[in-house]
N, C-alpha and C. Protein backbone atom coordinates (compact mmCIF):
# COMPACT_ATOMS: atom_id res chain seq x y z
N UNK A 1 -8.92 18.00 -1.23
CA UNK A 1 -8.46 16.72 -0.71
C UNK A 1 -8.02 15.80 -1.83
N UNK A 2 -8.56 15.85 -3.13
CA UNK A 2 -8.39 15.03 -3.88
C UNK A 2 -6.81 14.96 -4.17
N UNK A 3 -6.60 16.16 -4.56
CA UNK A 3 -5.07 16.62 -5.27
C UNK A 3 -4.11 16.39 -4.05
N UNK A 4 -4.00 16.11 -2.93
CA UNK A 4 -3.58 16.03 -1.61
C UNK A 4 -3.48 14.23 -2.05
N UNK A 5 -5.00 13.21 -1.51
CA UNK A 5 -4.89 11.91 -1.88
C UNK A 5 -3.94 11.59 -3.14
N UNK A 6 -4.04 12.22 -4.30
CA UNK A 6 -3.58 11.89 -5.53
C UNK A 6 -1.66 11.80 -5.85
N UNK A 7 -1.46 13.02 -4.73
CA UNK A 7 0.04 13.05 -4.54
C UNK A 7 0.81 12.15 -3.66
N UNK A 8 -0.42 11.71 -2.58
CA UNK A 8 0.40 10.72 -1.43
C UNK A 8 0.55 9.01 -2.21
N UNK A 9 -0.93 9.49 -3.03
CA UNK A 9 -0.72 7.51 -3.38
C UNK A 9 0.30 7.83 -4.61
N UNK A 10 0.80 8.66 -5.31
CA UNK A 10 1.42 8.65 -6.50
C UNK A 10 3.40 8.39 -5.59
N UNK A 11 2.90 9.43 -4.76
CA UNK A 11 4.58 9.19 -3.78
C UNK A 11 4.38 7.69 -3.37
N UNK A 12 3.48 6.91 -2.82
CA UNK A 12 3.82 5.40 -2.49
C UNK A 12 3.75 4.70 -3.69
N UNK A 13 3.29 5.19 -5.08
CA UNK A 13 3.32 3.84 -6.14
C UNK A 13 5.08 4.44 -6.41
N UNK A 14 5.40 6.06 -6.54
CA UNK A 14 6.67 5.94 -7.28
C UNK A 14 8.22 4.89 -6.22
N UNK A 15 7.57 4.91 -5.09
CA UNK A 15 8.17 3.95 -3.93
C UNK A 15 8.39 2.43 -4.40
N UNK A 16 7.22 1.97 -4.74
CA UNK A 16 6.61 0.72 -4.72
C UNK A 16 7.19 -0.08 -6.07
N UNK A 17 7.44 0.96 -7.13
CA UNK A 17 7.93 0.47 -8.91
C UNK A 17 9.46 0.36 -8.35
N UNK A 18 9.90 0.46 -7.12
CA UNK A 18 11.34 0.16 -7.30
C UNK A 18 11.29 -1.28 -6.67
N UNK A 19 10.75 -1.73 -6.45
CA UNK A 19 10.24 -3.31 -5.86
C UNK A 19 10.39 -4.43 -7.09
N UNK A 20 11.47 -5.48 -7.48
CA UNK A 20 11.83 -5.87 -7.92
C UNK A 20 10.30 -6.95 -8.54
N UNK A 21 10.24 -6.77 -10.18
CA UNK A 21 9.30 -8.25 -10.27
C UNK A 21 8.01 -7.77 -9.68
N UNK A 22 7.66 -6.52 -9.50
CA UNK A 22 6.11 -6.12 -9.03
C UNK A 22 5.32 -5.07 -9.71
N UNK A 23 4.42 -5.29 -10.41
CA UNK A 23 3.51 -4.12 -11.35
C UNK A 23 2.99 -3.62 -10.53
N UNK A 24 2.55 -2.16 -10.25
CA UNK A 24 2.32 -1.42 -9.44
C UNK A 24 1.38 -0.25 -10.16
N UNK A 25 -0.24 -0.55 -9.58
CA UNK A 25 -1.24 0.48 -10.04
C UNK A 25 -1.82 1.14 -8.93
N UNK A 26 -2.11 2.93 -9.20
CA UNK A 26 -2.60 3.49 -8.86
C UNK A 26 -4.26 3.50 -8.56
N UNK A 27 -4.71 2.58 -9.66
CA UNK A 27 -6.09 2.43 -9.62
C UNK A 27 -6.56 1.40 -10.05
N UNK A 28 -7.46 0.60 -9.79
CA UNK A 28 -8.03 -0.94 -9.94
C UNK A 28 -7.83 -1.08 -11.17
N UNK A 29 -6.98 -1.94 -11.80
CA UNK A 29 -6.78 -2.50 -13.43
C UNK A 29 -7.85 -3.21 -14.30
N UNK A 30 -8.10 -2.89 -15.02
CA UNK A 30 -8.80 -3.57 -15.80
C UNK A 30 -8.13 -4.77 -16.74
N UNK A 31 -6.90 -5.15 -16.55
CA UNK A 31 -6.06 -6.44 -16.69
C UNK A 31 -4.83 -5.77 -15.93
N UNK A 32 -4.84 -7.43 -14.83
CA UNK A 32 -4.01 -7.19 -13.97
C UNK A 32 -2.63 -7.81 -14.62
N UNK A 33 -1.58 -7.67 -14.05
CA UNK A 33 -0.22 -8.48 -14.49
C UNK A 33 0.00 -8.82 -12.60
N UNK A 34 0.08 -10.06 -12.65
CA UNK A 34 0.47 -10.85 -10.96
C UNK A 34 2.07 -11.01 -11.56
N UNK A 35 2.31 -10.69 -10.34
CA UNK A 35 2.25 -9.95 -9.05
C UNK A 35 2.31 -8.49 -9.13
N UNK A 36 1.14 -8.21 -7.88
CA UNK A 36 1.29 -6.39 -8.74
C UNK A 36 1.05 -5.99 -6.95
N UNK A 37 0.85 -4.59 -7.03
CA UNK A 37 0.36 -4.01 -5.74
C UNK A 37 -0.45 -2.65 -6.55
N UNK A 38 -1.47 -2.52 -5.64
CA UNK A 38 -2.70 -1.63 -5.93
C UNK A 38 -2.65 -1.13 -4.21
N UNK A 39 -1.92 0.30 -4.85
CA UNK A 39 -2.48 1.73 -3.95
C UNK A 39 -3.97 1.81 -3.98
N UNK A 40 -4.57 2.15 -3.02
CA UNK A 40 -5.96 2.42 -2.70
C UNK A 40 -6.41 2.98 -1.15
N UNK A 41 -6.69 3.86 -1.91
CA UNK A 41 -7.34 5.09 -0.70
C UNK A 41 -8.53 4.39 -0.16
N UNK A 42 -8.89 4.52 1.30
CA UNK A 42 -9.42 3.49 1.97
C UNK A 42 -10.57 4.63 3.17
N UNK A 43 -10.08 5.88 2.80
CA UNK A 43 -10.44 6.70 3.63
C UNK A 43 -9.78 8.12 4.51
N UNK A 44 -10.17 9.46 4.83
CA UNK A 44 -9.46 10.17 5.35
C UNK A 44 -10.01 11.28 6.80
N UNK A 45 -9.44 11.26 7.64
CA UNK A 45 -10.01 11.87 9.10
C UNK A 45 -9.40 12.96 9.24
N UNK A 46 -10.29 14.29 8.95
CA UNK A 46 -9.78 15.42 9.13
C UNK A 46 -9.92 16.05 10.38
N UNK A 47 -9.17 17.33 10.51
CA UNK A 47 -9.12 18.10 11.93
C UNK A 47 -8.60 16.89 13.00
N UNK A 48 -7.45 16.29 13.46
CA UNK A 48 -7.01 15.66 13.79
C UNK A 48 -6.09 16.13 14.87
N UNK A 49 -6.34 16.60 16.31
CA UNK A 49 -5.31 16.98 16.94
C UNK A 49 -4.37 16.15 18.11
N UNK A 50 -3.38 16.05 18.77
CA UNK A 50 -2.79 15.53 19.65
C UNK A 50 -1.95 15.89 20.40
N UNK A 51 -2.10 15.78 21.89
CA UNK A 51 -1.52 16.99 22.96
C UNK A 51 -2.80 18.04 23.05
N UNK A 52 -2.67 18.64 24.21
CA UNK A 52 -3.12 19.53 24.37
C UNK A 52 -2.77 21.29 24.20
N UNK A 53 -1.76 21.22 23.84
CA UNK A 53 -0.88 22.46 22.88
C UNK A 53 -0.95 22.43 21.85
N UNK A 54 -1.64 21.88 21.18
CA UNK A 54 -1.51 21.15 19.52
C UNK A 54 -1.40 22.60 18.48
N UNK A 55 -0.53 22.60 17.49
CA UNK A 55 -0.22 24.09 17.10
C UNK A 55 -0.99 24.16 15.68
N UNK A 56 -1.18 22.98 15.71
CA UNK A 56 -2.35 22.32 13.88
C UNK A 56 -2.84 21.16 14.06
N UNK A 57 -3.75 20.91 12.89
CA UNK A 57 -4.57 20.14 12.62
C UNK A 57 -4.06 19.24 11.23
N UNK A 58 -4.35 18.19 12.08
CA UNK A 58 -3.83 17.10 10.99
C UNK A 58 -4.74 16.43 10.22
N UNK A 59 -4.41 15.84 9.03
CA UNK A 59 -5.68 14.91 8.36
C UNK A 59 -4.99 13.55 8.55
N UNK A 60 -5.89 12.30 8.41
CA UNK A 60 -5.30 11.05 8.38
C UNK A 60 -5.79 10.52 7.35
N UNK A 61 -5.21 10.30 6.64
CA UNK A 61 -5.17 9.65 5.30
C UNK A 61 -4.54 8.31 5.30
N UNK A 62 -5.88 7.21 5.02
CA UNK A 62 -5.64 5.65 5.12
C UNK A 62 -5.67 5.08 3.76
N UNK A 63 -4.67 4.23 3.78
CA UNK A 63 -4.57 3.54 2.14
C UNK A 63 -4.54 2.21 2.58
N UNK A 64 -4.61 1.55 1.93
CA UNK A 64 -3.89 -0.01 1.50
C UNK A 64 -3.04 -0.29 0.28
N UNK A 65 -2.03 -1.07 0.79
CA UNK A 65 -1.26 -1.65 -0.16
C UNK A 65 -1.67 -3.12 -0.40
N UNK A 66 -2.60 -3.19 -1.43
CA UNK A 66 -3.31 -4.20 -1.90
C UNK A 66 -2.32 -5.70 -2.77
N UNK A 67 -2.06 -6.00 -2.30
CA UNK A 67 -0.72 -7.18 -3.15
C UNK A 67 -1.50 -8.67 -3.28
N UNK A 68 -1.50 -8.80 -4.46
CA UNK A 68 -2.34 -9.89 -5.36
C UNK A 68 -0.96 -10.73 -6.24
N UNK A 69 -1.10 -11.98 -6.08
CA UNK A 69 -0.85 -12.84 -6.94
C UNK A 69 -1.65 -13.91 -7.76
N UNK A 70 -0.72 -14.68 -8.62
CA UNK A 70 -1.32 -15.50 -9.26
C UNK A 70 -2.09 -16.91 -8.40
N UNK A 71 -3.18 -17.30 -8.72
CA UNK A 71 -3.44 -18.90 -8.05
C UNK A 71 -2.82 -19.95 -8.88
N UNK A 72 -2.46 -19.53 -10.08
CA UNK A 72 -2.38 -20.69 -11.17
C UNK A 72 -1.55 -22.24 -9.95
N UNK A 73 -0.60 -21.94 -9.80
CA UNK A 73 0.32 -23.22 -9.09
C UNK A 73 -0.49 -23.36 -8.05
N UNK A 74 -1.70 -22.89 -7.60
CA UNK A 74 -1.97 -23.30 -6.00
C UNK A 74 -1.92 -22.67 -4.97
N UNK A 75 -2.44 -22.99 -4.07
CA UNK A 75 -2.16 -21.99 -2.67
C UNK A 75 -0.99 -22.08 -2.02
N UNK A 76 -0.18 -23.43 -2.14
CA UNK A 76 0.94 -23.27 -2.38
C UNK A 76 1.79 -22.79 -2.68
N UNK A 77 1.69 -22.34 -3.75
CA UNK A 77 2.74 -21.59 -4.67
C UNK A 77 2.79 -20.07 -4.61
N UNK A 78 1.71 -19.69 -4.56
CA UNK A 78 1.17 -18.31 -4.14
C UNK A 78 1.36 -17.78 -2.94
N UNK A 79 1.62 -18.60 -1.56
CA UNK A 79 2.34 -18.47 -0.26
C UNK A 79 3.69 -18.11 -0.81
N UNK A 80 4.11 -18.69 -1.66
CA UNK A 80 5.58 -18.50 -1.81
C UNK A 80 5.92 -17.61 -2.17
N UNK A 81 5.35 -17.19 -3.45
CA UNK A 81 5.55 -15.82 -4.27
C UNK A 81 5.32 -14.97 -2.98
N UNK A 82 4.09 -14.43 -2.38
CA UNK A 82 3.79 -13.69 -1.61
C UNK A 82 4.77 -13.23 -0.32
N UNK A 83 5.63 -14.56 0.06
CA UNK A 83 6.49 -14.18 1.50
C UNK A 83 7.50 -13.19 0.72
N UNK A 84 8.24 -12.91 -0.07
CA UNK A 84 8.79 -12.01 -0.07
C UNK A 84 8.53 -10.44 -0.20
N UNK A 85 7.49 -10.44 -0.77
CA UNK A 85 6.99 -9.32 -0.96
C UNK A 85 6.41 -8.68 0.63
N UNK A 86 5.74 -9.90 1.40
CA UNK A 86 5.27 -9.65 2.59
C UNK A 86 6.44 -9.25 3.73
N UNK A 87 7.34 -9.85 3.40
CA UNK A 87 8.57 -9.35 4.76
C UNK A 87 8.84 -8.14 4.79
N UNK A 88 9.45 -7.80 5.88
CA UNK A 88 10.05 -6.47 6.49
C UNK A 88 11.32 -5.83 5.53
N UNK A 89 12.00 -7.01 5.17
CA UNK A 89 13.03 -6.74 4.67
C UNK A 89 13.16 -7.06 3.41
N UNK A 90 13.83 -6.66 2.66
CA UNK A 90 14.70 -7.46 1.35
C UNK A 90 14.24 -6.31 -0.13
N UNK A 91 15.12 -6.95 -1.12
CA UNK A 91 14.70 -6.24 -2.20
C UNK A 91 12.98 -6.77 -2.92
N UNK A 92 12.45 -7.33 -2.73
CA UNK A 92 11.01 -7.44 -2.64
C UNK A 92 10.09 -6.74 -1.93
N UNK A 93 10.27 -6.29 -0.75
CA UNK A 93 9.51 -6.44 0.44
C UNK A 93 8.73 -4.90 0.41
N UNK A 94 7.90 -4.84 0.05
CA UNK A 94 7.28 -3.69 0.10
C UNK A 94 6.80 -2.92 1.21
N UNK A 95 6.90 -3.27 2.28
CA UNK A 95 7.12 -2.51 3.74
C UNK A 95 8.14 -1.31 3.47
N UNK A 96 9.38 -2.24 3.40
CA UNK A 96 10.80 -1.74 3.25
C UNK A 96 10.91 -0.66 2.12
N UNK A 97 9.79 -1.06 0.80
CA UNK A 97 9.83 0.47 0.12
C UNK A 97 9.73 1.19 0.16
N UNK A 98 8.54 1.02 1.20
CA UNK A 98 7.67 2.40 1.53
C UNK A 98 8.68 2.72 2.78
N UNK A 99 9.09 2.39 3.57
CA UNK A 99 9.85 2.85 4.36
C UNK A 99 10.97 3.74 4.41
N UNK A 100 11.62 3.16 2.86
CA UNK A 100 12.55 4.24 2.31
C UNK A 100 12.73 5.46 2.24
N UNK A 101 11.68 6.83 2.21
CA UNK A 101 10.73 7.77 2.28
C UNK A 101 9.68 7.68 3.11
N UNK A 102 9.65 8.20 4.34
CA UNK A 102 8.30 8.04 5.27
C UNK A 102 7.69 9.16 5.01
N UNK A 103 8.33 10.24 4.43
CA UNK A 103 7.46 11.48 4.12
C UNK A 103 7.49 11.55 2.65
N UNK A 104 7.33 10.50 2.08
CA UNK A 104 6.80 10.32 0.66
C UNK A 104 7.10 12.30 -0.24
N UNK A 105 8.67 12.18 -0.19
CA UNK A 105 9.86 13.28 -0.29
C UNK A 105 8.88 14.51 0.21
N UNK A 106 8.21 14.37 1.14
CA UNK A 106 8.20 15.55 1.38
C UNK A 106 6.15 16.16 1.73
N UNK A 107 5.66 15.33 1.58
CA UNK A 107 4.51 15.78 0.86
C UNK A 107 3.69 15.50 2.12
N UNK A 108 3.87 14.51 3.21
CA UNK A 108 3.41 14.01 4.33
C UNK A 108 4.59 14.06 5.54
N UNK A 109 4.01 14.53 6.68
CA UNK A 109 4.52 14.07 8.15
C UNK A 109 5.49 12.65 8.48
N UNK A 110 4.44 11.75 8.21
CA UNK A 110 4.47 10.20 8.17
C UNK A 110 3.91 9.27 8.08
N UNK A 111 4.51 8.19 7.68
CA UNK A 111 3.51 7.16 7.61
C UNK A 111 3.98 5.48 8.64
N UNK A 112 2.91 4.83 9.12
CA UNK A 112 2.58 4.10 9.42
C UNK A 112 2.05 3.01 8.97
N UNK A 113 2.35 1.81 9.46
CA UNK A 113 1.53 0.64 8.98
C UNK A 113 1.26 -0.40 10.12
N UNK A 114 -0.33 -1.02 9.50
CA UNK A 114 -0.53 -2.10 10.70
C UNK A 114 0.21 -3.15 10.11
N UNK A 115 -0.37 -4.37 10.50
CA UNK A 115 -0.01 -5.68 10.21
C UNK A 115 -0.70 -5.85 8.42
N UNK A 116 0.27 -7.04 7.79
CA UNK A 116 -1.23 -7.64 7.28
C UNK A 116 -2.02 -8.21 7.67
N UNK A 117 -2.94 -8.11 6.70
CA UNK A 117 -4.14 -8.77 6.63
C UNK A 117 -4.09 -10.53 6.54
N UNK A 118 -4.69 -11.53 7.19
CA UNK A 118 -4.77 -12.97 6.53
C UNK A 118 -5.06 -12.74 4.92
N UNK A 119 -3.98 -14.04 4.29
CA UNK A 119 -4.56 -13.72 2.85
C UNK A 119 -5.70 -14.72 2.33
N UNK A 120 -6.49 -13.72 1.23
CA UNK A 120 -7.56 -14.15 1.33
C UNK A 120 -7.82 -14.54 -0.93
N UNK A 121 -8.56 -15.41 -1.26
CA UNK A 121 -8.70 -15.05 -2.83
C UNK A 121 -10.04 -13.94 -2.98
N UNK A 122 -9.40 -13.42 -4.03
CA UNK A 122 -10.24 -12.15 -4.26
C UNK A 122 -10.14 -11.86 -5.88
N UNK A 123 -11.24 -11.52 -6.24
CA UNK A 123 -11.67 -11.32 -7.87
C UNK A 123 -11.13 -10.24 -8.05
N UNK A 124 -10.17 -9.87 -9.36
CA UNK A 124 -9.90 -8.32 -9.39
C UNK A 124 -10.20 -8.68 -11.18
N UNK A 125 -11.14 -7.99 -11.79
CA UNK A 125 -11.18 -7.47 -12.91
C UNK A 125 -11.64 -9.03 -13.66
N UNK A 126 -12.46 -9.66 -12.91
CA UNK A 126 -12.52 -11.01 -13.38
C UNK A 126 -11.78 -11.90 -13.46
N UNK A 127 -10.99 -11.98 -12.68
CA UNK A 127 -9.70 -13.17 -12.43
C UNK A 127 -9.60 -12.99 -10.78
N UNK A 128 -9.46 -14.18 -10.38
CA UNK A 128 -9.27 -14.76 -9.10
C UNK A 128 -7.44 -14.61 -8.80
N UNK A 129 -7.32 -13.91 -7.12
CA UNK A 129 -5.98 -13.78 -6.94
C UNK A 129 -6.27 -14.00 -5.82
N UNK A 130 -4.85 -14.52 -5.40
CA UNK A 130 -4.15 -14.68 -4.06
C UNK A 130 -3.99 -13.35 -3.19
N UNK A 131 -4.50 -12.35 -2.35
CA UNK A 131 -4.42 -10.92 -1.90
C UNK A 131 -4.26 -10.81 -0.38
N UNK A 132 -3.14 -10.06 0.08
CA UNK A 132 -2.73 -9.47 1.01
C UNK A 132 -3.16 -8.56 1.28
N UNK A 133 -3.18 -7.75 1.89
CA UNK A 133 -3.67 -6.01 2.22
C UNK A 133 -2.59 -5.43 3.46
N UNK A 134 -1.97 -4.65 3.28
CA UNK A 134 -0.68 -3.86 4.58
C UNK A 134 -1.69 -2.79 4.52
N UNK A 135 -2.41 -2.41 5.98
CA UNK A 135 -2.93 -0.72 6.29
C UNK A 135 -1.66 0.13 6.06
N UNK A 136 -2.05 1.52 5.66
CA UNK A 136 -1.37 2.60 5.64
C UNK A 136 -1.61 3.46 6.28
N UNK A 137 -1.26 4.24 7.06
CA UNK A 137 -2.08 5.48 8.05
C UNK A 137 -0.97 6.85 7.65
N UNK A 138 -1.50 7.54 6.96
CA UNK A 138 -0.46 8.80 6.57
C UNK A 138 -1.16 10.00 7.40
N UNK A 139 -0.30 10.72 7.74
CA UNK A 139 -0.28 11.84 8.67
C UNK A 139 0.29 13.49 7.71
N UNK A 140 -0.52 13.96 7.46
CA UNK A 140 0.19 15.31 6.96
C UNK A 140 -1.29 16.40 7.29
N UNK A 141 -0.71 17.80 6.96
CA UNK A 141 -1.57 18.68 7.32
C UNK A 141 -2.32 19.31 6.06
């Protein structure tokens, strides 16, 4: 499972570095650069079937796309930075990256996403950020 997790979040960070103005880690930083997004495996549900013909078994593999900014200007300011990255659309918008590739070239079925999350401040590595969270729900066998 590991080498499976390791290829899906590496296919959504190589997605995610084409996102204009956004540092993009695979694994919790030990100095962050804001604005960034942090892949993070969140959990995975194996033997997964649907229909009653079902011809395989699927795993579900849940991530988050963790997106942190700076507080320095305020909560203010940090709304701001954040709406682009948060929309559906645009050269920011990290929905839209990941969307680019739903089978992350090849390696997964598909992927899904909920809503975000309300944003909330959150400590990463001893510094206080502004943080979003988009669920990920990936589907492959």
């Amino acid at each position: 499972m590991a080498s499976k997790v390791r290829a899906i979040r590496r296919g959504m960070v190589d997605l995610l570095n084409r996102v204009n103005y956004l540092a993009v880690y695979e694994d919790w930083p030990n100095n962050v650069q804001a604005p960034c997004a942090i892949v993070w495996h969140t959990g995975t549900e194996h033997d997964q079937t649907f229909g009653q013909n079902a011809t395989h078994d699927l795993a579900i593999y849940r991530f988050e796309a963790v997106l942190a900014v700076g507080t320095a200007g305020g909560l203010s300011n940090a709304e701001d930075q954040m709406d682009e990255f948060v929309s559906g659309t645009g050269a920011k918008s990290i929905r839209a990256a990941l969307t680019a590739d739903r089978t992350l070239g090849g390696v997964v079925h598909a992927l899904f996403f909920g809503p975000w999350n309300r944003p909330s401040d959150e400590e990463i590595s001893g510094q206080t950020y502004f943080v979003q969270r988009l669920p990920i729900e990936v589907w492959s066998t």
